[in-house]
N, C-alpha and C. Protein backbone atom coordinates (compact mmCIF):
# COMPACT_ATOMS: atom_id res chain seq x y z
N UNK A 1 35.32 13.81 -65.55
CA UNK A 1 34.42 12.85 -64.96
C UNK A 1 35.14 11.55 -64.73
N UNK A 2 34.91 10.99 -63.79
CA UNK A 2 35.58 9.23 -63.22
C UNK A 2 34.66 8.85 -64.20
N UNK A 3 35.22 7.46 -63.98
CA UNK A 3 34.74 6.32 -65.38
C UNK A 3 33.73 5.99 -64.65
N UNK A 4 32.72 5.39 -64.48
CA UNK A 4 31.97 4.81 -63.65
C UNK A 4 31.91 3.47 -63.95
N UNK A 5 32.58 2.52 -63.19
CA UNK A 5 32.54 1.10 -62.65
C UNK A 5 31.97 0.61 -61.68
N UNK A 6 30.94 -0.55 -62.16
CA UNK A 6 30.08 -1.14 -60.88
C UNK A 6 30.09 -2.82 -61.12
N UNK A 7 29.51 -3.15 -59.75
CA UNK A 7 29.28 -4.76 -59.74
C UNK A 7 28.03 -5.05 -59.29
N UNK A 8 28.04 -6.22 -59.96
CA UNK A 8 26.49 -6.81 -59.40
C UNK A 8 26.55 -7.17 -57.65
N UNK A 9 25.70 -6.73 -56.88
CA UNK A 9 25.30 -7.38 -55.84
C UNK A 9 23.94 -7.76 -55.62
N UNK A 10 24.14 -8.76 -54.37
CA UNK A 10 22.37 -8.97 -53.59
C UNK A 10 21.68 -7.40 -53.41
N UNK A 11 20.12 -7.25 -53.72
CA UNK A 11 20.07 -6.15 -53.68
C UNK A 11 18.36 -5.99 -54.17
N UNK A 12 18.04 -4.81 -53.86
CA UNK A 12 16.73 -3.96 -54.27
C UNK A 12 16.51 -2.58 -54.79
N UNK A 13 15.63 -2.51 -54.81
CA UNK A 13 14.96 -1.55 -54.73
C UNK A 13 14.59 -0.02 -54.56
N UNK A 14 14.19 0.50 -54.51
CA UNK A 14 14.17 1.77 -54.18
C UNK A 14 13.02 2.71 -53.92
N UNK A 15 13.27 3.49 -52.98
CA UNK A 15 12.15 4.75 -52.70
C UNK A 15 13.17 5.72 -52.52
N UNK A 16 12.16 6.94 -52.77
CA UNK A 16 11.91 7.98 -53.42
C UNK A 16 11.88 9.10 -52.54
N UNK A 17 12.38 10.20 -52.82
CA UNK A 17 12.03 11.55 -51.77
C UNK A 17 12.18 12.54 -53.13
N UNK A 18 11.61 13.80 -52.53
CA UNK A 18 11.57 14.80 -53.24
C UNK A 18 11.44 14.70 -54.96
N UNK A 19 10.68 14.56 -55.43
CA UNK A 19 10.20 15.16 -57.13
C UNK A 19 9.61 16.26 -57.66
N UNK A 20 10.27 17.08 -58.79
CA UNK A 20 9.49 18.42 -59.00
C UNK A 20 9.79 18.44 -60.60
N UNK A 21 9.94 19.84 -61.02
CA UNK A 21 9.96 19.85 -61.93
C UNK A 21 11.36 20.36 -62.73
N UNK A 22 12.01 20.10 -61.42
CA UNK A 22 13.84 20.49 -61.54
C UNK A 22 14.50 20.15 -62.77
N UNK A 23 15.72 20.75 -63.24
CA UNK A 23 16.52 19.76 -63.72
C UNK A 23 17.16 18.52 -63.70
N UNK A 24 17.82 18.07 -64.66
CA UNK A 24 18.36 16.64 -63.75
C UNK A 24 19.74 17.23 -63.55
N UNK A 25 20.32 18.48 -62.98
CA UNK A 25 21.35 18.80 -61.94
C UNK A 25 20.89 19.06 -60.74
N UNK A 26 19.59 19.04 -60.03
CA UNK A 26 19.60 19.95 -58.98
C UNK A 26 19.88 18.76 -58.11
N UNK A 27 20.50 19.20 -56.99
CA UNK A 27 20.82 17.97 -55.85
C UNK A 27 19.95 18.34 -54.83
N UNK A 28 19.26 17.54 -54.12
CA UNK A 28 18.75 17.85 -53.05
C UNK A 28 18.63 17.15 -51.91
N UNK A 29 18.71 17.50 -50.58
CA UNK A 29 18.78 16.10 -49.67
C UNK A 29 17.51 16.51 -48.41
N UNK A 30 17.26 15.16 -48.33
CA UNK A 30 16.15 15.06 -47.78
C UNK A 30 15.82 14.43 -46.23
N UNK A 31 15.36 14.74 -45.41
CA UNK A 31 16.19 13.99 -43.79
C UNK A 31 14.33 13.35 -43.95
N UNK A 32 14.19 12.44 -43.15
CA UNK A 32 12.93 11.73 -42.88
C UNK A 32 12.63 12.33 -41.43
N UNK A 33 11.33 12.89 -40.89
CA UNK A 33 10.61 13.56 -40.17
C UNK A 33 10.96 13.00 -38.57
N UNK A 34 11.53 11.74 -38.51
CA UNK A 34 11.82 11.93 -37.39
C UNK A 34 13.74 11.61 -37.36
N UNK A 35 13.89 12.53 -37.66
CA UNK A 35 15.72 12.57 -37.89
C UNK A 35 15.63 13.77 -37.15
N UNK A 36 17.05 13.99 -37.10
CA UNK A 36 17.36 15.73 -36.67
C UNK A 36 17.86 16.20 -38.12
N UNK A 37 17.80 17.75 -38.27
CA UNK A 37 17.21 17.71 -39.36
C UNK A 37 18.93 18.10 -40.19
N UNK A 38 20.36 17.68 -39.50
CA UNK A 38 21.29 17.94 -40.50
C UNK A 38 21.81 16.51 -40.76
N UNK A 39 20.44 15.17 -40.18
CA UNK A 39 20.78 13.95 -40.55
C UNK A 39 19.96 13.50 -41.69
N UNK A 40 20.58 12.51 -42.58
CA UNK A 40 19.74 11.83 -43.63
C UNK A 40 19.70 10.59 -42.89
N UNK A 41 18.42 10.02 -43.68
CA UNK A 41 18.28 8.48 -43.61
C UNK A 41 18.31 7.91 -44.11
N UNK A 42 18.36 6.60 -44.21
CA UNK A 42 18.63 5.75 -45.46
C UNK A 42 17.37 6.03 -46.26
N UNK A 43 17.58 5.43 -47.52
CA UNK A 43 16.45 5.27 -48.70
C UNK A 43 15.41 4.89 -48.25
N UNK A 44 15.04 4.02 -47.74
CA UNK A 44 13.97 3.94 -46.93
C UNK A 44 13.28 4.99 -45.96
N UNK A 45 14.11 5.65 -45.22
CA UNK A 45 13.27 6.65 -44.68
C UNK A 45 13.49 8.00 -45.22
N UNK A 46 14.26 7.89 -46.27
CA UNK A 46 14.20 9.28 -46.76
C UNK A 46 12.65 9.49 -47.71
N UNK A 47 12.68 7.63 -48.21
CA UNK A 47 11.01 7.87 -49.22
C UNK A 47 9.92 7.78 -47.92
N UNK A 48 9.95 7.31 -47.24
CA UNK A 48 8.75 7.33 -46.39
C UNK A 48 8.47 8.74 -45.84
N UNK A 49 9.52 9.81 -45.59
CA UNK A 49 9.36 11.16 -45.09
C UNK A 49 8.94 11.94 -46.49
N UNK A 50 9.05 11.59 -47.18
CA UNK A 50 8.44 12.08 -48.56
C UNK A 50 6.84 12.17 -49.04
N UNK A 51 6.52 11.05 -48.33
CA UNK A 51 5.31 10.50 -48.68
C UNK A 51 4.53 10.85 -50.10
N UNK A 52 5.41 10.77 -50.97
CA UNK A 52 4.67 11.32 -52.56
C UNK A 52 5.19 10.03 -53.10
N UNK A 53 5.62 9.05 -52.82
CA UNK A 53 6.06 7.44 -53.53
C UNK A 53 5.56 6.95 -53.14
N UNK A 54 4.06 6.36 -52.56
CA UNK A 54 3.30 5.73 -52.37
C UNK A 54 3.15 4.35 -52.67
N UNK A 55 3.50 4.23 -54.14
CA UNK A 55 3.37 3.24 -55.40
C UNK A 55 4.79 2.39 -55.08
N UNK A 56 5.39 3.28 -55.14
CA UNK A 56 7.10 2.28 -55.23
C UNK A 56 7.21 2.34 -53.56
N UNK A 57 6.95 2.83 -52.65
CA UNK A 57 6.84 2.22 -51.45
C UNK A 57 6.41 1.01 -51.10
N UNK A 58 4.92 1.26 -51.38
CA UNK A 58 3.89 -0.53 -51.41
C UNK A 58 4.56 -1.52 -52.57
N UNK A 59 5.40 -1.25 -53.49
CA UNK A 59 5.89 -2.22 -54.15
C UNK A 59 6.96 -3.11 -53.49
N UNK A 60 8.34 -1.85 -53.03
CA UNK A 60 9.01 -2.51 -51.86
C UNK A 60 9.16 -3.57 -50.61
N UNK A 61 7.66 -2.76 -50.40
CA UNK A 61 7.22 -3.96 -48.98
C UNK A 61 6.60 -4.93 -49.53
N UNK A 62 6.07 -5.17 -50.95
CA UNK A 62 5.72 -6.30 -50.88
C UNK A 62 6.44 -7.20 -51.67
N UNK A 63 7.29 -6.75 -52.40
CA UNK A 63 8.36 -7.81 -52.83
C UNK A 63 9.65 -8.29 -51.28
N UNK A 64 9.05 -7.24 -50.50
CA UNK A 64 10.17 -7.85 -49.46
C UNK A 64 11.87 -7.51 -49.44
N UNK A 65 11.83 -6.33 -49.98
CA UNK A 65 13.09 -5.23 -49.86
C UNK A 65 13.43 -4.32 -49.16
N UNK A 66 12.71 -4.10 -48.56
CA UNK A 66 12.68 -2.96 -46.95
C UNK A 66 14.03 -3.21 -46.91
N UNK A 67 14.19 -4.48 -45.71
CA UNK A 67 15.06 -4.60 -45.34
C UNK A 67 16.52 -3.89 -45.87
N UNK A 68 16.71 -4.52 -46.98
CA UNK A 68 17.99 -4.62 -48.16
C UNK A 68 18.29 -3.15 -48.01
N UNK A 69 16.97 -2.45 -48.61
CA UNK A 69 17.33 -0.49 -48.57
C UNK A 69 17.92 0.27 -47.33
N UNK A 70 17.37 -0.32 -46.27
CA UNK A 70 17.99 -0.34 -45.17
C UNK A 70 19.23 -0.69 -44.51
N UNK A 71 19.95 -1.74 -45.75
CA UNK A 71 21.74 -2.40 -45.66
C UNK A 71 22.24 -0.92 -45.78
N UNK A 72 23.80 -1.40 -45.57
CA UNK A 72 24.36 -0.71 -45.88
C UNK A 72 24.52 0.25 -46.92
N UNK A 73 24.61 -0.60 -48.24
CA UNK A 73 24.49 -0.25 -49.05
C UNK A 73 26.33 -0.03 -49.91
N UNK A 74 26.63 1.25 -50.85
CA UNK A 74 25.69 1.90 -51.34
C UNK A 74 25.18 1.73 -52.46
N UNK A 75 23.86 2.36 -53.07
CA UNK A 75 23.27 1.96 -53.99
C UNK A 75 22.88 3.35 -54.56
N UNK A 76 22.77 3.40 -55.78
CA UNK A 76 22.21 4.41 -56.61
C UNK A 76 21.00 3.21 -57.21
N UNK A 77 19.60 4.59 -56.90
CA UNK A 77 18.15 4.10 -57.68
C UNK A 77 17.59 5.25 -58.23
N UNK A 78 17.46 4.49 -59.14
CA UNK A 78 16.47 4.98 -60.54
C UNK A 78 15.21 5.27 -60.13
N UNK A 79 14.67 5.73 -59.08
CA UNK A 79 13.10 5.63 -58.36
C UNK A 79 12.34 5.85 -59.34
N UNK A 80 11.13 4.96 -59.60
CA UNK A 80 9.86 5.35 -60.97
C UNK A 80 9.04 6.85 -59.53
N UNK A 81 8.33 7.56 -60.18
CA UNK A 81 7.11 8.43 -59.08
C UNK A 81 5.80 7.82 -59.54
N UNK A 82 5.30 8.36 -58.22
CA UNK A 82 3.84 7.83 -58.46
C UNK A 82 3.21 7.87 -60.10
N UNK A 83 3.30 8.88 -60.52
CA UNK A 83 2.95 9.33 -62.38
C UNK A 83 3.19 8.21 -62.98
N UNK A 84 4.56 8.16 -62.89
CA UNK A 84 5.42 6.90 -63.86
C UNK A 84 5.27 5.64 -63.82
N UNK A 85 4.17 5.41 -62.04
CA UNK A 85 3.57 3.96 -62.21
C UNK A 85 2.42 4.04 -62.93
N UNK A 86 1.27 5.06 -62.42
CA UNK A 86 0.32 5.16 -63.45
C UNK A 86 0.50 5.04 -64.90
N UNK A 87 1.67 5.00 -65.81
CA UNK A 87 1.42 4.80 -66.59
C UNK A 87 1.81 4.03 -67.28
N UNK A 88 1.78 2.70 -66.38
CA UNK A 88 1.71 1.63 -67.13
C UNK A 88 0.24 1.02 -67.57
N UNK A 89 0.40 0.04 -68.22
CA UNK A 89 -0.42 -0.81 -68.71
C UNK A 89 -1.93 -0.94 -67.99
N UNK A 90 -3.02 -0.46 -67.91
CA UNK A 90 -4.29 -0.93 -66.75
C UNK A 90 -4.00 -2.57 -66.54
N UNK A 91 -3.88 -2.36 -64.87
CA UNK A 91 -4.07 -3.89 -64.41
C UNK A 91 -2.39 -4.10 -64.11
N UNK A 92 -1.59 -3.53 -65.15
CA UNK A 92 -0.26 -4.74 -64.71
C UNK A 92 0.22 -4.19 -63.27
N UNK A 93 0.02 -3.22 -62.43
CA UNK A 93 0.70 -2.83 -61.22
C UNK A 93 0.16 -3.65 -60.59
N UNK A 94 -1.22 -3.59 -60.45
CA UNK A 94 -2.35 -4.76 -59.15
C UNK A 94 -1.65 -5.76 -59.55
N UNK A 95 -1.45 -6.68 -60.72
CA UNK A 95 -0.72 -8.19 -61.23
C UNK A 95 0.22 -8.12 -60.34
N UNK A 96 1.36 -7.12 -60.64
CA UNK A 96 2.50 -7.12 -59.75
C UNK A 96 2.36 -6.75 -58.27
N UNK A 97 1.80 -6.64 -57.71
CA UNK A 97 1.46 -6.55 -56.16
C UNK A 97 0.96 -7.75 -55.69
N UNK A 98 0.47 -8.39 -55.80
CA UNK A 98 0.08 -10.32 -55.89
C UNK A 98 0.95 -11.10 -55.83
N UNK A 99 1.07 -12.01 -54.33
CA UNK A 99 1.96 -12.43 -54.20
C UNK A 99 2.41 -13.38 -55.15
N UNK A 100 1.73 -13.95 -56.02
CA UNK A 100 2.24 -14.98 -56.94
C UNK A 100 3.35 -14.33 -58.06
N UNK A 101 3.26 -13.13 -57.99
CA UNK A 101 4.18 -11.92 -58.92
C UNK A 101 5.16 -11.48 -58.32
N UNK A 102 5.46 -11.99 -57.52
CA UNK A 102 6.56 -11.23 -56.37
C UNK A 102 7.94 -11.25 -57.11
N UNK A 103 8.08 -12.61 -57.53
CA UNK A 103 9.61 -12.63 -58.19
C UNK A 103 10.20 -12.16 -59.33
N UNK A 104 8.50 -11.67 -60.18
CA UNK A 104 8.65 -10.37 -60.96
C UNK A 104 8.70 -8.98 -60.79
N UNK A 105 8.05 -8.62 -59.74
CA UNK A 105 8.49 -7.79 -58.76
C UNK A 105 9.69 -7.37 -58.44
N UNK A 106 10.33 -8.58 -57.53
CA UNK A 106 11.75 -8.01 -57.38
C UNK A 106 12.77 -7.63 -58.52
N UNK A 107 12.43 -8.81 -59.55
CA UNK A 107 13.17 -8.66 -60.61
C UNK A 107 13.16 -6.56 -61.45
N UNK A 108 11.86 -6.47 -61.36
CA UNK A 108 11.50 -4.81 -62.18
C UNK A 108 12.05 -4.27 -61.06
N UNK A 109 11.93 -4.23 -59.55
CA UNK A 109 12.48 -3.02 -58.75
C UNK A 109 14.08 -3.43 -58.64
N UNK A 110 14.70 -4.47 -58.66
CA UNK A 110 16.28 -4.79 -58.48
C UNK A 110 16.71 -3.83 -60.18
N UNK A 111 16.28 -3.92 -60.80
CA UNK A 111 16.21 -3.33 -62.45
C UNK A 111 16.94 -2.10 -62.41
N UNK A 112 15.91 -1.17 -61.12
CA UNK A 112 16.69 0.25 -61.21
C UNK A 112 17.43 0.56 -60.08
N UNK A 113 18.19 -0.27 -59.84
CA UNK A 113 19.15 -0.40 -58.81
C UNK A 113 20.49 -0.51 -59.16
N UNK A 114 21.72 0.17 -58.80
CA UNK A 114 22.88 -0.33 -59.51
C UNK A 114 23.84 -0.03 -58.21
N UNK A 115 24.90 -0.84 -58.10
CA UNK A 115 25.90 -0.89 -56.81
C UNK A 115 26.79 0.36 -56.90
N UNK A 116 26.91 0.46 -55.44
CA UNK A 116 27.93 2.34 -55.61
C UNK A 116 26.95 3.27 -55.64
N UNK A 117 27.82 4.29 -55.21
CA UNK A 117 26.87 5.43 -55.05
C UNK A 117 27.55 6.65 -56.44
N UNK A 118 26.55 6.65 -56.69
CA UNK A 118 27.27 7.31 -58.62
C UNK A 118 26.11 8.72 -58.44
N UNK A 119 26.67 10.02 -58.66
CA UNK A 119 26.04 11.08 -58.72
C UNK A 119 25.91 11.54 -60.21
N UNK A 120 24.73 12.27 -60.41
CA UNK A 120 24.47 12.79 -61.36
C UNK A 120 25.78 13.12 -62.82
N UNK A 121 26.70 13.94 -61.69
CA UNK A 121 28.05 14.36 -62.69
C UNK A 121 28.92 13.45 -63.16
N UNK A 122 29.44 12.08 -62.42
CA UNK A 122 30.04 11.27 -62.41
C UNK A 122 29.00 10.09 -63.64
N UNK A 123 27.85 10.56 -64.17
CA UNK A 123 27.19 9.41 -64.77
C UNK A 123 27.77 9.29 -66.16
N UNK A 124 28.55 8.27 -66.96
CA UNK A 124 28.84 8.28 -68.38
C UNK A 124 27.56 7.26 -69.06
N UNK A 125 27.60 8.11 -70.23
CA UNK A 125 26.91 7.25 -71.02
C UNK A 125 27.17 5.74 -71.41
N UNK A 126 26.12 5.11 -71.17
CA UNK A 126 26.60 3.10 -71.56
C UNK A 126 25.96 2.24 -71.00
N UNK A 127 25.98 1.16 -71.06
CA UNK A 127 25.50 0.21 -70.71
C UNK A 127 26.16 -0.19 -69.27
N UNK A 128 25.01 -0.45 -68.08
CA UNK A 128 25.65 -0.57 -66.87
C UNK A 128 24.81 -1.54 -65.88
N UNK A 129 25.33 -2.67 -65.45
CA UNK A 129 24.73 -3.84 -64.85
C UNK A 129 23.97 -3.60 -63.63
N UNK A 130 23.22 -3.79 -63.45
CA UNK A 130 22.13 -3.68 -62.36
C UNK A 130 21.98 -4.71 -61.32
N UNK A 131 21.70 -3.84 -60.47
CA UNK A 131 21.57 -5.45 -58.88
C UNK A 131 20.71 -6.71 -59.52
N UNK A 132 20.03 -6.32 -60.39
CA UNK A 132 19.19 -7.25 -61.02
C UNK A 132 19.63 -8.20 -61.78
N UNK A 133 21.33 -8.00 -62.74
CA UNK A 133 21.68 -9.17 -63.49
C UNK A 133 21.74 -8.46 -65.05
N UNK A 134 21.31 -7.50 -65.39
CA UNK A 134 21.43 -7.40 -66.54
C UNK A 134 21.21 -6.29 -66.76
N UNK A 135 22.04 -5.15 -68.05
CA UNK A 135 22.03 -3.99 -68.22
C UNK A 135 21.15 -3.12 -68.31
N UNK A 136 21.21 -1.65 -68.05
CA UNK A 136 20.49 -0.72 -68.50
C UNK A 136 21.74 0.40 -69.20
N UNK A 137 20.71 1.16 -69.93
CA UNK A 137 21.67 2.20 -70.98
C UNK A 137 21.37 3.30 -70.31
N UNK A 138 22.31 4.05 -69.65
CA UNK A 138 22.76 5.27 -69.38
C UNK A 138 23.50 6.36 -70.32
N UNK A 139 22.44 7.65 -70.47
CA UNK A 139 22.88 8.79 -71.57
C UNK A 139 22.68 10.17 -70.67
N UNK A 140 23.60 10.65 -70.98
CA UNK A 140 23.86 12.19 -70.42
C UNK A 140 23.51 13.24 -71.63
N UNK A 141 22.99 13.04 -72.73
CA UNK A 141 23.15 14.34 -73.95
C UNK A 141 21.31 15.17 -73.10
N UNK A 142 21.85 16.17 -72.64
CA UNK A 142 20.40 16.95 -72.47
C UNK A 142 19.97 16.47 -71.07
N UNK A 143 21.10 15.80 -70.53
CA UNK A 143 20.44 15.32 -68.87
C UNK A 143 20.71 13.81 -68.74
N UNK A 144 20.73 13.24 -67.46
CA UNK A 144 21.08 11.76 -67.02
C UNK A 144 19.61 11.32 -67.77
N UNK A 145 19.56 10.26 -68.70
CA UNK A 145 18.52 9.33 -68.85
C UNK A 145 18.78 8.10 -68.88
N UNK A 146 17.65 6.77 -68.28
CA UNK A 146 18.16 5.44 -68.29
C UNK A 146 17.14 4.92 -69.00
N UNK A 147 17.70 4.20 -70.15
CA UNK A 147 16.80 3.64 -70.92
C UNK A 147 15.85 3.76 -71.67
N UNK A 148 15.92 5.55 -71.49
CA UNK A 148 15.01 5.92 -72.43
C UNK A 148 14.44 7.23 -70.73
N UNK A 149 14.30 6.27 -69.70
CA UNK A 149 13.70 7.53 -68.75
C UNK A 149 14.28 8.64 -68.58
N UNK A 150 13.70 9.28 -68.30
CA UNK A 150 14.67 11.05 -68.00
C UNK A 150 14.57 11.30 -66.17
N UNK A 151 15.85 11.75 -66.06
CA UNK A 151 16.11 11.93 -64.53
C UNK A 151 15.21 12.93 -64.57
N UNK A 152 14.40 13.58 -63.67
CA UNK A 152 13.46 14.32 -63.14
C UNK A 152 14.18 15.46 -61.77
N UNK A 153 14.73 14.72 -61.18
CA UNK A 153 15.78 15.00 -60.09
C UNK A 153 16.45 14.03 -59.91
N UNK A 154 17.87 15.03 -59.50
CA UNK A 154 19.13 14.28 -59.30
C UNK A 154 19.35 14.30 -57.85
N UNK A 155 20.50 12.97 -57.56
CA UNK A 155 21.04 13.29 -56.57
C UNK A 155 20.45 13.45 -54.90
N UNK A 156 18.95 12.74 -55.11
CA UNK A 156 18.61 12.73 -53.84
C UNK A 156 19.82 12.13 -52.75
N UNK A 157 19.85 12.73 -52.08
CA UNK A 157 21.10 11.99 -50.94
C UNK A 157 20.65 11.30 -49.64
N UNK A 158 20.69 10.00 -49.95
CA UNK A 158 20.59 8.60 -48.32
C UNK A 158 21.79 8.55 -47.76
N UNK A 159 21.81 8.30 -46.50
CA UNK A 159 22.95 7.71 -45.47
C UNK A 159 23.46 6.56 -46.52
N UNK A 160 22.95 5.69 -47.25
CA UNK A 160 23.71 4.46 -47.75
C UNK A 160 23.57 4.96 -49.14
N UNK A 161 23.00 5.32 -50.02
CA UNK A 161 23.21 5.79 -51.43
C UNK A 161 22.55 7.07 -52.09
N UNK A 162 22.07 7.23 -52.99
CA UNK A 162 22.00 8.34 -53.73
C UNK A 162 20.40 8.03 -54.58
N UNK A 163 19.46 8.47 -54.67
CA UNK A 163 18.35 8.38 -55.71
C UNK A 163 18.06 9.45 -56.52
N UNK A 164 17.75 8.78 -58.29
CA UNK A 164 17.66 9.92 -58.93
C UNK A 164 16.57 9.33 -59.65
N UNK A 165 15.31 10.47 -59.46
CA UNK A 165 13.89 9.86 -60.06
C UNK A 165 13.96 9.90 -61.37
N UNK A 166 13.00 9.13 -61.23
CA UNK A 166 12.84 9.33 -62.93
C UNK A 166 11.39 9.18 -63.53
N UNK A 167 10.91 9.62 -64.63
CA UNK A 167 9.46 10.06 -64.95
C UNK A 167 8.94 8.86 -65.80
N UNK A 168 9.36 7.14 -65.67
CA UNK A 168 9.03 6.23 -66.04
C UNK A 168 9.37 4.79 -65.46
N UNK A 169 8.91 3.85 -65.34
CA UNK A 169 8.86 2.68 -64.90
C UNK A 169 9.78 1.71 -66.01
N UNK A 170 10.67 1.74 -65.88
CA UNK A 170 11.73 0.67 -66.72
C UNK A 170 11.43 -1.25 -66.41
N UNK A 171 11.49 -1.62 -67.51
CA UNK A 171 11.41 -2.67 -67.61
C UNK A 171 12.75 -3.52 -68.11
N UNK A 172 13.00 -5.02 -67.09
CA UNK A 172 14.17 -5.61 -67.63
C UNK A 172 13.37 -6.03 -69.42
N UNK A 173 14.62 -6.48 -70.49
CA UNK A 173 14.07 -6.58 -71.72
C UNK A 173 13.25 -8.33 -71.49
N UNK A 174 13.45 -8.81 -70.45
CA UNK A 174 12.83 -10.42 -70.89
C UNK A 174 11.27 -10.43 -69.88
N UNK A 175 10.92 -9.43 -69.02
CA UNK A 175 9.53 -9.17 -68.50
C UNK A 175 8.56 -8.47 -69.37
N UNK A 176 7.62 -8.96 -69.72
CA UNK A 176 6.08 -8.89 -70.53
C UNK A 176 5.41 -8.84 -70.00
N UNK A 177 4.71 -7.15 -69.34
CA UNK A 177 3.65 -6.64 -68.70
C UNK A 177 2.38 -7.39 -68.58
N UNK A 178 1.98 -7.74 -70.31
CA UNK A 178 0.90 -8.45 -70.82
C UNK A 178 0.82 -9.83 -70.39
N UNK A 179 1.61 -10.71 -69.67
CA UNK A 179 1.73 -11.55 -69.48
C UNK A 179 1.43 -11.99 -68.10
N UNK A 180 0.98 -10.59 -67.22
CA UNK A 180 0.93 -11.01 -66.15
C UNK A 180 -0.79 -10.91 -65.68
């Protein structure tokens, strides 16, 4: 396995394509409905041809990251699924959709974002800086997990990076759900 080295950049977010009940090896790639179908699209239209990220879609657009997913890139994301928003806290998702929450917003979706495009096999266990500014813990014993989340599927494949879901909503350590 390569070491995996990354840097902080300007950056967001993420959506989502394909979730099941796979391992966290299966790779799968996903083209958005109006592609031809041996093209991918970026993260952005690979989650919108998905239409099962609903949640982290409308989060995107309203922190105002479209765009960014749409850069170049590349980026590996941690995508939460619809499930994994439900189960947060009652109330804190609506809090965070309000524009007065926005910059907490970006802050939780920049969170599961990290620069480079890093695949499932290439992931080492450790602490690894996020577009957001500050670490998350990456473990491979029994499958890729970040922070405690478990990859769900690996390896979704975008024109600009790579998404690998995951079956929980990560939080940076200095944001307090309850607080909002």
């Amino acid at each position: 396995m390569k070491k995996l080295s990354l840097t902080v950049v300007a950056g967001l977010l993420a959506v989502v394509a394909a979730c099941g009940d796979d391992d966290s090896t299966t790779t799968t790639t996903v083209a958005a409905t109006t592609e031809a179908p041996d093209e991918v699209g970026d993260i952005v239209a690979v989650a919108s041809g998905a239409g099962s990220f609903s949640t982290l879609v409308a989060a995107v657009q309203a922190a105002g990251l479209v765009d960014t997913l749409q850069g170049d890139g590349p980026f590996t994301v941690f995508a939460p699924t619809d499930d994994a928003f439900a189960e947060l806290p009652a109330g804190v998702l609506d809090a965070l959709l309000l524009p007065e929450n926005k910059d907490v917003l970006v802050k939780i979706l920049t969170y599961h974002v990290v620069a480079g495009k890093v695949m499932a096999a290439d992931v080492m266990a450790g602490d690894v800086a996020t577009v957001e500014g500050q670490t998350i813990a990456l473990g491979t014993d029994g499958g890729v997990t970040v922070n405690g989340a478990n990859v769900v599927t690996a390896d979704v494949e975008a024109s600009n990076g790579v998404i690998h879901v995951i079956d929980a909503v990560i939080l940076p350590p200095d944001v307090d759900p309850s607080a909002l």
